[in-house]
N, C-alpha and C. Protein backbone atom coordinates (compact mmCIF):
# COMPACT_ATOMS: atom_id res chain seq x y z
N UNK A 1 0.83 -1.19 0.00
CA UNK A 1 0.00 0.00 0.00
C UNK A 1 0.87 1.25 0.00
N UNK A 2 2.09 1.38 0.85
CA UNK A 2 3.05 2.80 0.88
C UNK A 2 3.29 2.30 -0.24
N UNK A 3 3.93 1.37 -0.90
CA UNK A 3 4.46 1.55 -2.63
C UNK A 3 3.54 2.21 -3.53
N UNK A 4 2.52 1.39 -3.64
CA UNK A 4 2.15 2.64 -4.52
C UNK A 4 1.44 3.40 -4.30
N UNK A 5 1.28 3.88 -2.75
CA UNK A 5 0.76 5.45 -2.65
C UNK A 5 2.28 6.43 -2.93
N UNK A 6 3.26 6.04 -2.61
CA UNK A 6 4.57 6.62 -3.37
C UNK A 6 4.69 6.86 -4.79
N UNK A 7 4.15 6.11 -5.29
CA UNK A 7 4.30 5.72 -6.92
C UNK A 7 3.27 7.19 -7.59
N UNK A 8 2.12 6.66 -6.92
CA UNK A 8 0.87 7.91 -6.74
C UNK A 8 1.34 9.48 -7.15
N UNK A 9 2.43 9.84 -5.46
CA UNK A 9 2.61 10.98 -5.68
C UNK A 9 3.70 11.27 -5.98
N UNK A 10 4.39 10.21 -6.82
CA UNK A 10 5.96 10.55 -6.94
C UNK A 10 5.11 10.79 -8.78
N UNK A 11 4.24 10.47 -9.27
CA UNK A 11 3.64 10.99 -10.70
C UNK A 11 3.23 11.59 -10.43
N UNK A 12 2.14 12.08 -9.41
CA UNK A 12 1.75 13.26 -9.26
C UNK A 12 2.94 14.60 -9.64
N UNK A 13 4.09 14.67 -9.17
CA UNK A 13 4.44 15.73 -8.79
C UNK A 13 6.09 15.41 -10.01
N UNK A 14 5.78 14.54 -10.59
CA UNK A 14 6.48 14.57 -12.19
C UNK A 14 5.91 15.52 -13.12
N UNK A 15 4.17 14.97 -13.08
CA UNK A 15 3.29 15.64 -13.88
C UNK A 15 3.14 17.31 -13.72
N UNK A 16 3.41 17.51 -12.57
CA UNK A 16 3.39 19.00 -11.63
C UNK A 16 4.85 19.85 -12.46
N UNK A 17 5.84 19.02 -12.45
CA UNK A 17 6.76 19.75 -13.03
C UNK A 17 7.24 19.74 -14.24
N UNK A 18 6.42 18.94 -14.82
CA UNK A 18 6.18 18.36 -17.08
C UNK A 18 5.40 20.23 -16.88
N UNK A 19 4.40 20.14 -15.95
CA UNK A 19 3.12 21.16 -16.51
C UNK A 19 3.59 22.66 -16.31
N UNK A 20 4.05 22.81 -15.25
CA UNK A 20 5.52 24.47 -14.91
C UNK A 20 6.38 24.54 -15.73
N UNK A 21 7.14 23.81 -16.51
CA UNK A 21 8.13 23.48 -18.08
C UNK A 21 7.03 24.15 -18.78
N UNK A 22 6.60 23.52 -19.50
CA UNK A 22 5.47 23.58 -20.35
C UNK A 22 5.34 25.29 -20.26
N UNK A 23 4.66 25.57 -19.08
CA UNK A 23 3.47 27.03 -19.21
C UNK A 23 4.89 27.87 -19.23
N UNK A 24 6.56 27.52 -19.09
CA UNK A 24 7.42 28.77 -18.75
C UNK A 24 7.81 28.45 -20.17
N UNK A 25 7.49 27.77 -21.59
CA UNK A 25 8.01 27.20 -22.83
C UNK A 25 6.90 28.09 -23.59
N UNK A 26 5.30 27.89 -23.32
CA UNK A 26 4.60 28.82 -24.20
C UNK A 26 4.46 29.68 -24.92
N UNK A 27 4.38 30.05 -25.80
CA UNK A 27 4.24 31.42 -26.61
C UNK A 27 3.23 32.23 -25.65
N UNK A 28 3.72 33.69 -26.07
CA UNK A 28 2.72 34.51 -25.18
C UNK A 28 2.00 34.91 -26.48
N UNK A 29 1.09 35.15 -25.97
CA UNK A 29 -0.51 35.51 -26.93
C UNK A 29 0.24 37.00 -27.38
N UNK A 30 -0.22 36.53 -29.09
CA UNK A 30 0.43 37.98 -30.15
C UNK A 30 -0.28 39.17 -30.25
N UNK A 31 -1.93 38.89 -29.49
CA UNK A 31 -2.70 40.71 -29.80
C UNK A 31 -2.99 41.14 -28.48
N UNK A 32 -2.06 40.83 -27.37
CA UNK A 32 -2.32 41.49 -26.12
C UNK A 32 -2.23 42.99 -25.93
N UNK A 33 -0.65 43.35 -26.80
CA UNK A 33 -0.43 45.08 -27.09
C UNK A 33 -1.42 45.47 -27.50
N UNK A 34 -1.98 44.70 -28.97
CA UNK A 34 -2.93 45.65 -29.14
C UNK A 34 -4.50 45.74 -28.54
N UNK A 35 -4.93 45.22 -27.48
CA UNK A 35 -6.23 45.00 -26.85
C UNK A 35 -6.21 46.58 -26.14
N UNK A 36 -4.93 46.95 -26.31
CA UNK A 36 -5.07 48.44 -25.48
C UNK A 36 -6.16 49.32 -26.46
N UNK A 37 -6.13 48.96 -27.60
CA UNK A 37 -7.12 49.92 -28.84
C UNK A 37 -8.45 49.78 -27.89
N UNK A 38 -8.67 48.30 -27.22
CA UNK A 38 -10.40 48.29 -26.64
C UNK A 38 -10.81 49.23 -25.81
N UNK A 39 -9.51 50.12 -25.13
CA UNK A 39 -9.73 51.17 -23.93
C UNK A 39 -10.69 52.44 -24.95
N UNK A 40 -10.47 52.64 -25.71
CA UNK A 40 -11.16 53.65 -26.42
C UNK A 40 -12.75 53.37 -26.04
N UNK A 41 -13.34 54.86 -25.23
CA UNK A 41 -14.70 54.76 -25.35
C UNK A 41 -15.61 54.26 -26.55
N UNK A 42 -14.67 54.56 -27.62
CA UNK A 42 -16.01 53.94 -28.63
C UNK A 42 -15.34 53.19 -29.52
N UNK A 43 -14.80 52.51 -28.62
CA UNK A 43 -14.29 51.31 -29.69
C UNK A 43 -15.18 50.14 -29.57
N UNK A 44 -15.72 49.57 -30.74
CA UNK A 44 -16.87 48.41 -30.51
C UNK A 44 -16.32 46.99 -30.16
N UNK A 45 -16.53 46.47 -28.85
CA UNK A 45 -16.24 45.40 -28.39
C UNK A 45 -17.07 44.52 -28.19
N UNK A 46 -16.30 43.23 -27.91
CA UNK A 46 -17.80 42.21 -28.01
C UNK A 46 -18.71 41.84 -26.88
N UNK A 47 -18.53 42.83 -25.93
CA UNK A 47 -19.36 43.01 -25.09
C UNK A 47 -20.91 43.52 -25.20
N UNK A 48 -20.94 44.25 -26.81
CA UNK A 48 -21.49 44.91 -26.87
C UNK A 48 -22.47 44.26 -28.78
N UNK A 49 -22.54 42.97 -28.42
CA UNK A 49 -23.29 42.06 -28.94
C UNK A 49 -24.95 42.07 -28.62
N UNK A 50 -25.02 42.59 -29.39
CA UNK A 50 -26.80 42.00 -28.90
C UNK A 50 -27.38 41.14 -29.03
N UNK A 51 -28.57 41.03 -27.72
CA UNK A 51 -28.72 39.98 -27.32
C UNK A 51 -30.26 39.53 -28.24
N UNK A 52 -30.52 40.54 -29.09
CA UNK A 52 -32.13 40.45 -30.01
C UNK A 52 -31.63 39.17 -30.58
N UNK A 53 -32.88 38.33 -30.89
CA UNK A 53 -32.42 37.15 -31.99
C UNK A 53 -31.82 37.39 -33.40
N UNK A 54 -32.20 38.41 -33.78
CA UNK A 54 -31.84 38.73 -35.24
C UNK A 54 -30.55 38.76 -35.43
N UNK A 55 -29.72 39.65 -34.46
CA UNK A 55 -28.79 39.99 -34.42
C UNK A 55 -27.35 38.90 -34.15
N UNK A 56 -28.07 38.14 -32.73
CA UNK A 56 -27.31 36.53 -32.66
C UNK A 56 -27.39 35.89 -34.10
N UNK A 57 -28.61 35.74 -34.81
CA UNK A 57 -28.60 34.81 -36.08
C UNK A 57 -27.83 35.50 -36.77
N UNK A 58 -27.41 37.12 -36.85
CA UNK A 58 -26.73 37.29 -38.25
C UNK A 58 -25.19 36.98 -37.43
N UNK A 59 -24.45 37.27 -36.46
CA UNK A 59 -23.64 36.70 -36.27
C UNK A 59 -23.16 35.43 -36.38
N UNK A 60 -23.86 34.50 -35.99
CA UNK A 60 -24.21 33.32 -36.01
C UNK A 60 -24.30 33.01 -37.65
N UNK A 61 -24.54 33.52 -38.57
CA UNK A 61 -24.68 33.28 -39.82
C UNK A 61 -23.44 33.20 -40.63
N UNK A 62 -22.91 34.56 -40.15
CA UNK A 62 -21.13 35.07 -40.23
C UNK A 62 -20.51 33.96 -40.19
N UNK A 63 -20.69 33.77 -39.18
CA UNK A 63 -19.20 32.98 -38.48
C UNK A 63 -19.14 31.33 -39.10
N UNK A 64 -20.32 31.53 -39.17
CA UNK A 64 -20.63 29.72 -39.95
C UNK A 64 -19.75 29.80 -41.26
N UNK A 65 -20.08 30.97 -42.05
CA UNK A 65 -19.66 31.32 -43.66
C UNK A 65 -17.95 31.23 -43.27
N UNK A 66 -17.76 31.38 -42.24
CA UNK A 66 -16.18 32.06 -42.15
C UNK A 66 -15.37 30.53 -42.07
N UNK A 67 -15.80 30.19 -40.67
CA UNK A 67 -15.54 28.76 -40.18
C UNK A 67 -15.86 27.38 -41.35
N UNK A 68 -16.55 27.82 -42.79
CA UNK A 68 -16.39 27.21 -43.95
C UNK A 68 -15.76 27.05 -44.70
N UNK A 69 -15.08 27.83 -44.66
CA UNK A 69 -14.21 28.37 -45.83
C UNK A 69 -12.52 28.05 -45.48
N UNK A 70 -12.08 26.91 -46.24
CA UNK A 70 -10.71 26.26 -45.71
C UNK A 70 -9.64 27.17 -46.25
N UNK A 71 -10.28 28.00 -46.74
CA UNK A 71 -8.54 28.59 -47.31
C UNK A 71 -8.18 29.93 -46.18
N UNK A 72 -9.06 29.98 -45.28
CA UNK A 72 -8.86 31.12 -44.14
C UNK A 72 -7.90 30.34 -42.85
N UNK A 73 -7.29 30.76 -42.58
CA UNK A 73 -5.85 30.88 -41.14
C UNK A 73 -7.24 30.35 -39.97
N UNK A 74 -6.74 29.97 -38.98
CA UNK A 74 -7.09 29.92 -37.60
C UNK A 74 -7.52 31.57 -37.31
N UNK A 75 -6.17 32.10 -37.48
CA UNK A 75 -6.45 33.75 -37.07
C UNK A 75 -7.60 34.07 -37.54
N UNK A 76 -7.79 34.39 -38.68
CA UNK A 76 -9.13 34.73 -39.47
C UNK A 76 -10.17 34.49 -38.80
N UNK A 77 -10.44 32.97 -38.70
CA UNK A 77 -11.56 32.24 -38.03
C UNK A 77 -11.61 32.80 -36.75
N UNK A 78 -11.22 33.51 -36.18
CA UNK A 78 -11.33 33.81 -34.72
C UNK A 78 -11.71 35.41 -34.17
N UNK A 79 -11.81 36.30 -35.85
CA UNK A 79 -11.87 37.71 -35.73
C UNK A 79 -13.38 37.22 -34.69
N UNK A 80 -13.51 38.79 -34.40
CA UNK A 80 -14.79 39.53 -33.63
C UNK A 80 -15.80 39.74 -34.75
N UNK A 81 -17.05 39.26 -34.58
CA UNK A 81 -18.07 39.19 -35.24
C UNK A 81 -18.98 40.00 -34.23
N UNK A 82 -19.39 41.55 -34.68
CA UNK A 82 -20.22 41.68 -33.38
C UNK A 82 -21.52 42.64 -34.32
N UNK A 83 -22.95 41.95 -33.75
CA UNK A 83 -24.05 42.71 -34.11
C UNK A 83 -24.84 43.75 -33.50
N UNK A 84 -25.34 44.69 -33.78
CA UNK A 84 -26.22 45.30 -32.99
C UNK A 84 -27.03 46.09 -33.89
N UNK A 85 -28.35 46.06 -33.67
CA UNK A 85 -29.28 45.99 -34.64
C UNK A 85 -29.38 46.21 -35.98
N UNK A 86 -28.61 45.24 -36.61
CA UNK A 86 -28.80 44.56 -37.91
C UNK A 86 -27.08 45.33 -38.44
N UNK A 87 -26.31 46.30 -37.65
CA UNK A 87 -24.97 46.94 -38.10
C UNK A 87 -23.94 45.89 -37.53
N UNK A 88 -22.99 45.15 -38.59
CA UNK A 88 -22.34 44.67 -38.38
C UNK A 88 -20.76 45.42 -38.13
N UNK A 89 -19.84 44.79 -37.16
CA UNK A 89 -18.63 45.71 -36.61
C UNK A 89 -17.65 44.36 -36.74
N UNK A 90 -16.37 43.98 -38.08
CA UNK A 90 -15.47 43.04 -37.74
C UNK A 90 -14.40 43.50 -37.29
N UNK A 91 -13.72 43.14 -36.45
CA UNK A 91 -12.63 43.09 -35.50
C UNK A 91 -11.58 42.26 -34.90
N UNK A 92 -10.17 42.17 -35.49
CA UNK A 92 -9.44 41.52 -34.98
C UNK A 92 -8.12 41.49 -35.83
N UNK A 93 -7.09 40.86 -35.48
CA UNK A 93 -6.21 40.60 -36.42
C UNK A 93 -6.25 39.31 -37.84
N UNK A 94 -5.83 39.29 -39.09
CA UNK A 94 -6.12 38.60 -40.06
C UNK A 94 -4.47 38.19 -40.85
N UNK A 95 -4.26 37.16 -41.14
CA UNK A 95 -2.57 37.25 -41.71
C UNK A 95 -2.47 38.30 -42.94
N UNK A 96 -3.61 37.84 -43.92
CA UNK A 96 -3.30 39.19 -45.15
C UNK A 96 -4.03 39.93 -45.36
N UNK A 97 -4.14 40.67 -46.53
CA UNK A 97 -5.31 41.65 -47.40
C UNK A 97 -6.69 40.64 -47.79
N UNK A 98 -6.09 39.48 -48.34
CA UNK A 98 -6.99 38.57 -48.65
C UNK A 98 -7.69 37.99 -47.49
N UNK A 99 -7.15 37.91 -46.59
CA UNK A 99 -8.34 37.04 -45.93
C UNK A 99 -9.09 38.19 -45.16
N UNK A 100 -9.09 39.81 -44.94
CA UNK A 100 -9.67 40.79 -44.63
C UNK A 100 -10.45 40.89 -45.66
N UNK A 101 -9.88 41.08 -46.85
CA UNK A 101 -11.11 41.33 -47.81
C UNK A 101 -12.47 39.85 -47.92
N UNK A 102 -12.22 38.70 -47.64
CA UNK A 102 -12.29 37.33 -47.76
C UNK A 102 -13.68 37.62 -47.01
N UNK A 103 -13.50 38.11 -45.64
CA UNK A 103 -14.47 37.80 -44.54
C UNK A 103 -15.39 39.03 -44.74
N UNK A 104 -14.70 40.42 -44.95
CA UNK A 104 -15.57 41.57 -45.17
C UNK A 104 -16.76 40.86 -46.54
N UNK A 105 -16.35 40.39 -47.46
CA UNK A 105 -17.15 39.85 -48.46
C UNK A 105 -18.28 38.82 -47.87
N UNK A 106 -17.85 37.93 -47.15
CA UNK A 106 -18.85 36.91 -46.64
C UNK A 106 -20.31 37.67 -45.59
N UNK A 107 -19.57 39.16 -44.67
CA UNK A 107 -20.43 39.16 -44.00
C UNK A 107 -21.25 40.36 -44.56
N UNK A 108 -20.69 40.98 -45.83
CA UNK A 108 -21.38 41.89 -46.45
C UNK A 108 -22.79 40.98 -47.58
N UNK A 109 -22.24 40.00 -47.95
CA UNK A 109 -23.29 38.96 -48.23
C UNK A 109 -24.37 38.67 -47.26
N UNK A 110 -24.47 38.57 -46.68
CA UNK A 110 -25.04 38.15 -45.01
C UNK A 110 -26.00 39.35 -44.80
N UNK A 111 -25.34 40.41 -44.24
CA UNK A 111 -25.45 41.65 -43.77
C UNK A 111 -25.79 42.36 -44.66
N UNK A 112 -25.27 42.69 -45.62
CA UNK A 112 -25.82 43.98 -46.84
C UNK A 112 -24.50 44.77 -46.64
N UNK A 113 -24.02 45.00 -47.52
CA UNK A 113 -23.22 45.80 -48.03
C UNK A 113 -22.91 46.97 -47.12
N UNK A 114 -24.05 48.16 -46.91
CA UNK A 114 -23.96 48.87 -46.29
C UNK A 114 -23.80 48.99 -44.75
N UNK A 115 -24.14 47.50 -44.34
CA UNK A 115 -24.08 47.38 -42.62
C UNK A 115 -23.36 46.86 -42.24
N UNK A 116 -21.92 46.76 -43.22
CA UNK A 116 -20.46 46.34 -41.93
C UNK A 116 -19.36 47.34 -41.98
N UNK A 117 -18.97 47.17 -40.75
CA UNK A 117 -18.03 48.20 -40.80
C UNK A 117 -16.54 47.16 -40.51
N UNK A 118 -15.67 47.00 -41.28
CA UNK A 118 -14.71 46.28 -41.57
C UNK A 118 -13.59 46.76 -40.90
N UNK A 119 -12.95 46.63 -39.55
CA UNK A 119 -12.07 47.38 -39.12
C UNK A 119 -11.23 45.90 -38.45
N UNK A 120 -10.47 45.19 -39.30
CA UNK A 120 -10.03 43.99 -39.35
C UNK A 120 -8.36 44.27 -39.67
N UNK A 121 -7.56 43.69 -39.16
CA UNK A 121 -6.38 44.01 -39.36
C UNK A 121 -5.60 43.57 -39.39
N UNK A 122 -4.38 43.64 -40.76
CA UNK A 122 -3.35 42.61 -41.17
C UNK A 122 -2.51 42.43 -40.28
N UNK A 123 -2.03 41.50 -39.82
CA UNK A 123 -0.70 41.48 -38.55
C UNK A 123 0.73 41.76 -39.37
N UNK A 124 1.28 42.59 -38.85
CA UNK A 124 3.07 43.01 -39.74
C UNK A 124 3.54 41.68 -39.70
């Protein structure tokens, strides 16, 4: 029984120091500098999603079109999709021109032409 309650916490505390390696090896997240842009009073964040059904479905509509489409990055797939009554706001970083123009196209399909405001941005 002490054997392998030893065994127990002698993996326990292998696993403990595999997992402190690991989190001091990580990449640190690449759009933290710029989350300072969200301090702006009127910068549209996704807090500020509405909660009307229409508005969930056209997001919800977006993101489906986006999350389809295999020739878009992870990055892409992960911009800010945010609605509020029926005005769409995209937001986030994108690797190129193409996949900014890519998604502005999908949710201007969706949305109408006139109700997105495309403020999506190439990473240097």
């Amino acid at each position: 029984m002490k054997r392998s309650m030893l065994g127990f916490v002698s993996g326990l505390a292998m696993l403990g120091a595999c997992s402190i390696a690991f989190a001091q090896t990580a990449p640190a997240p690449d759009n933290s500098g710029v989350n300072v842009r969200d301090r702006n009073p009127a910068a549209v964040t996704a807090d500020q999603q509405s909660n009307a059904k229409t508005d969930i479905q056209l997001t919800q509509q977006i993101r489906r079109a986006i999350m389809k489409d295999d020739s878009l990055s992870m990055t892409a797939k992960n911009v800010k999709i945010i609605s509020d009554n029926g005005a769409v706001t995209l937001r986030g970083p994108v690797n190129n021109e193409q996949e900014k123009m890519e998604i502005a196209k999908k949710a201007q399909a969706i949305a109408g032409a006139d109700k997105v405001d495309n403020r999506l941005e190439v990473k240097n």
